[in-house]
Protein backbone atom coordinates (compact mmCIF):
# COMPACT_ATOMS: atom_id res chain seq x y z
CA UNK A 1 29.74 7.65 67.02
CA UNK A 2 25.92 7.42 66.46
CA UNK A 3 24.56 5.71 63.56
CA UNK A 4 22.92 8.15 61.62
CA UNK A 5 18.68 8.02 61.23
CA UNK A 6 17.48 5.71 58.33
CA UNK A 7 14.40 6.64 56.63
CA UNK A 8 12.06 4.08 54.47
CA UNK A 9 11.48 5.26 50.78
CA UNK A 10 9.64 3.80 47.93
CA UNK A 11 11.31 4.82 44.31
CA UNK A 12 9.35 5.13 41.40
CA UNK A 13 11.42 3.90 38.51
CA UNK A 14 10.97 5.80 35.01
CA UNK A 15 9.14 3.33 32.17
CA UNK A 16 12.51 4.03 29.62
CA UNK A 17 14.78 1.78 32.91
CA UNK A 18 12.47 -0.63 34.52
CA UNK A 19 14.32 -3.31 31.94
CA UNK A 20 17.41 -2.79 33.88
CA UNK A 21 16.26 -2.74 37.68
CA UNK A 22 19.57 -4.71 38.72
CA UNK A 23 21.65 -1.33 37.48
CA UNK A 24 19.22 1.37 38.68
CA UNK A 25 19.28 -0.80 41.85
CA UNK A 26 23.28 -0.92 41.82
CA UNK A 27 23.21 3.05 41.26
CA UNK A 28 21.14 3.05 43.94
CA UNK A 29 22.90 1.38 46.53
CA UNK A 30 26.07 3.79 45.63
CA UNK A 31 24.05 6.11 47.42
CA UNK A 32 23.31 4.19 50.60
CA UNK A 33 20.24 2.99 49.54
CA UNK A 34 19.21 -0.71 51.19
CA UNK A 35 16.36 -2.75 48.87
CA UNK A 36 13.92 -4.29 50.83
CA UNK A 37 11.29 -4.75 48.39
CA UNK A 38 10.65 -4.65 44.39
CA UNK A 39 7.64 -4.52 42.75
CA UNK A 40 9.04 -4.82 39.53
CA UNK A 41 5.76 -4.69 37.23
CA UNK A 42 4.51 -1.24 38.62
CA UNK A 43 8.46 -0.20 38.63
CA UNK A 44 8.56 0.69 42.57
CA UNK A 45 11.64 0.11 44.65
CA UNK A 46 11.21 -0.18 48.51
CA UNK A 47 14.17 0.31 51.12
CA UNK A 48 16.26 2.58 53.46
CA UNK A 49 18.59 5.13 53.64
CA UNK A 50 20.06 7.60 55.42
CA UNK A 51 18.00 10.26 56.34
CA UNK A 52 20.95 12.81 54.84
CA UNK A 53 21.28 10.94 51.25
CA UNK A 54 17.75 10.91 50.61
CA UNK A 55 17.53 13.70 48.08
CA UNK A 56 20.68 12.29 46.32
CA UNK A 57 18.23 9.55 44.98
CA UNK A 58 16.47 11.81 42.76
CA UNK A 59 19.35 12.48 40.52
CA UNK A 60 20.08 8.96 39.52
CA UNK A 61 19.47 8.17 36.04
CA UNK A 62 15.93 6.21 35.79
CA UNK A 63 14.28 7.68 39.47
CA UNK A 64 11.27 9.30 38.47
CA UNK A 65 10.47 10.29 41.86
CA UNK A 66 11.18 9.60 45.41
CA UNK A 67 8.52 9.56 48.33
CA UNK A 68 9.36 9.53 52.19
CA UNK A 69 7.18 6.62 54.05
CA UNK A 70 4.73 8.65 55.97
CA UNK A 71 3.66 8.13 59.51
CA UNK A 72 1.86 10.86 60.19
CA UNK A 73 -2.03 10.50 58.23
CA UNK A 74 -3.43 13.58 59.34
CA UNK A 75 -5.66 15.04 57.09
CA UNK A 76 -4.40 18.57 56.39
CA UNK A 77 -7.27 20.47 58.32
CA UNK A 78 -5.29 18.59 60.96
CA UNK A 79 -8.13 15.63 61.74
């Protein structure tokens, strides 16, 4: 059975739960996320997942947003 696709993200953590990283972390992880990186006094959380759990991360308690790492830097008139 193939493995399915991971995909690098970069959570932004919400100002009210970056006290408690090691729980949103933990919540996070539930979910299939893999840390990689913290950057605890800006609140951003860099790691994997699986391409299909992705948009599960937004609905954990303390994820103000979720961003897909980009490859593709086209400018949008397509430069």
């Amino acid at each position: 059975m193939p493995r399915e696709k991971l995909i690098t993200v970069t959570v932004l953590v919400d100002d009210a739960h970056k006290d408690d990283l090691s729980g949103l972390v933990a919540a996070l992880k539930d979910r299939g996320f893999v840390l990689k990186d913290s950057l605890e006094a800006v609140g951003l959380l860099i790691g994997t997942v699986p391409a299909t759990s992705m948009a599960g991360l937004s609905a954990v308690p303390g994820v103000s947003a979720v961003e897909q790492e980009r490859t593709d830097y086209r400018t949008q008139d397509g430069r």
